[in-house]
Structures are given as structure tokens and as C-alpha cells.
Protein backbone atom coordinates (compact mmCIF):
# COMPACT_ATOMS: atom_id res chain seq x y z
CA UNK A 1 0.00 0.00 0.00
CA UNK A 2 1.11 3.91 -0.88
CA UNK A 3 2.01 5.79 2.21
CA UNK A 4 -1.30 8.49 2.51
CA UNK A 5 -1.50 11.60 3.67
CA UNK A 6 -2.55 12.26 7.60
CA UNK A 7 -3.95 15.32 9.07
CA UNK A 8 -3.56 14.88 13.02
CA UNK A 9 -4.43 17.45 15.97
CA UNK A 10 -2.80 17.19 18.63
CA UNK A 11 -4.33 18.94 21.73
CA UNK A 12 -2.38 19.11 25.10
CA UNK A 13 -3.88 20.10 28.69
CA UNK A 14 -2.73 20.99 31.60
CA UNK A 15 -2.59 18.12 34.44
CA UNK A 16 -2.76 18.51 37.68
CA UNK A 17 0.17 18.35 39.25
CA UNK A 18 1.39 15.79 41.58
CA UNK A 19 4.02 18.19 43.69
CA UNK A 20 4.68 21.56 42.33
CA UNK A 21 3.52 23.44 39.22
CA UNK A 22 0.99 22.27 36.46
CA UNK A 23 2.23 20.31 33.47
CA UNK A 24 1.54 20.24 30.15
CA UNK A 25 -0.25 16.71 28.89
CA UNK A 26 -0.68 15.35 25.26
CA UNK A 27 -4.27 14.68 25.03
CA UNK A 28 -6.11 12.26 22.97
CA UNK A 29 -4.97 12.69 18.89
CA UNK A 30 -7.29 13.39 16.58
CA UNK A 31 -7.37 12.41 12.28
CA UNK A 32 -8.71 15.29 10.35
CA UNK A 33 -10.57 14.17 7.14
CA UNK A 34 -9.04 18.00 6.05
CA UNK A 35 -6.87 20.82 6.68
CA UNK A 36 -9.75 22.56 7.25
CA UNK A 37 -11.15 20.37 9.43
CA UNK A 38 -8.31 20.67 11.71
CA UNK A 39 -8.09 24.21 11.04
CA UNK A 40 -11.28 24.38 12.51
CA UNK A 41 -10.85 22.73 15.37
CA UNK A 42 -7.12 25.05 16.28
CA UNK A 43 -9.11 28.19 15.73
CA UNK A 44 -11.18 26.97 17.92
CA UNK A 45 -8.73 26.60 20.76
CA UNK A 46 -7.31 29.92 20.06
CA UNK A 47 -10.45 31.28 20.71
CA UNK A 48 -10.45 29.44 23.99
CA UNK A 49 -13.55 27.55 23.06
CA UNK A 50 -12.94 24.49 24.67
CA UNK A 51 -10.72 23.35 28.10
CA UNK A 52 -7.84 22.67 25.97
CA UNK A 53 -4.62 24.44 26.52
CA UNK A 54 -3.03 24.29 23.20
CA UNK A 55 -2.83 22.22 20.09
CA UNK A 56 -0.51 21.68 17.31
CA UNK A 57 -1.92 20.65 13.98
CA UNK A 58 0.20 18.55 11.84
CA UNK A 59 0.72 16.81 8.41
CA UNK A 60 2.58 13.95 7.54
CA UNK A 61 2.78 10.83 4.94
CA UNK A 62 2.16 7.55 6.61
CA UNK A 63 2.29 3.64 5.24
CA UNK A 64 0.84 1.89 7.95
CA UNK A 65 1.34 -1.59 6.00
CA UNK A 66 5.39 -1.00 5.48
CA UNK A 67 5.27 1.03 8.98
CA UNK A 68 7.22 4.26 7.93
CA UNK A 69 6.05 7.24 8.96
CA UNK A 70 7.42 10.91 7.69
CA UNK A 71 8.58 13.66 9.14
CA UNK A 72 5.66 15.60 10.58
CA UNK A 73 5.15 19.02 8.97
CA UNK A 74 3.06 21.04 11.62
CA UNK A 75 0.95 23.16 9.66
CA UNK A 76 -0.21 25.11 12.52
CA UNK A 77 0.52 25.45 16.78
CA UNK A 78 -2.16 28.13 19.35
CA UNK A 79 -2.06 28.10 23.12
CA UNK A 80 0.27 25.97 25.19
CA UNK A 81 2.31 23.50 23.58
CA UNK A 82 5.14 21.69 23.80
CA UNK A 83 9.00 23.28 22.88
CA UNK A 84 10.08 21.70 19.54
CA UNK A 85 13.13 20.14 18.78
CA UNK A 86 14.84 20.85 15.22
């Protein structure tokens, strides 16, 4: 099978914390049928819409069968998130 394209948001929360300050928690990832469905749903965020913190919308070429996955392309990041790595 081809590798296909994958839209994924990726929302993150803030947990509560054990000892100390609040961290910040991947949530549950999302597939996008679109762009714009995952536009949607970070515009959303920024608009502080839902209880989310933050969320990072990202693209990326996947073959599930051969079990390669590409390098992520994030296509767009609102609220809290993560530091990335280059």
C-alpha cells in the first residue's frame, strides 16, 4: 500500500500536578478528514472555546502496512504546547 496523507491534531492540557507546578499533557490525537477540518478545530482553541490548553496541527505521509512514517510538517501550533526540537 502507498504511504497516505494524515492530518492529526494534537491537543495538550494541563494536568494537575502531583508536587509543584501544572504540566503540560498530550491529550487524545485526533485524524482530520481535512486541513480545514483541523483548522477548525485550532481556531477553535485559540479562541479558547474548549478546556484545551493548546494544540498543534500537523501533516505527515504515513504507510501503515510498510510502517514508515514521515517527518511531521506542523501546519499550525495556538495556546500551550510543547517546545520543539529541530
Amino acid at each position: 500500500m502507498a504511504a497516505t496523507e494524515r492530518i492529526i491534531f494534537q491537543p495538550y492540557i494541563w494536568g494537575k500536578p502531583k508536587r509543584g507546578a501544572a504540566q503540560l499533557e498530550p491529550g487524545t490525537p485526533i485524524v482530520c478528514r481535512s486541513v480545514e477540518e483541523g483548522r477548525r478545530r485550532t481556531d477553535k482553541v485559540a479562541a479558547r472555546g474548549t478546556s484545551m490548553a493548546g494544540a498543534i496541527l500537523v501533516r505527515m505521509e504515513v504507510d501503515e502496512d510498510a510502517g514508515d512514517y514521515g517527518e511531521p510538517e506542523i501546519l499550525e501550533s495556538v495556546g500551550d504546547v510543547p517546545e520543539m526540537e529541530d
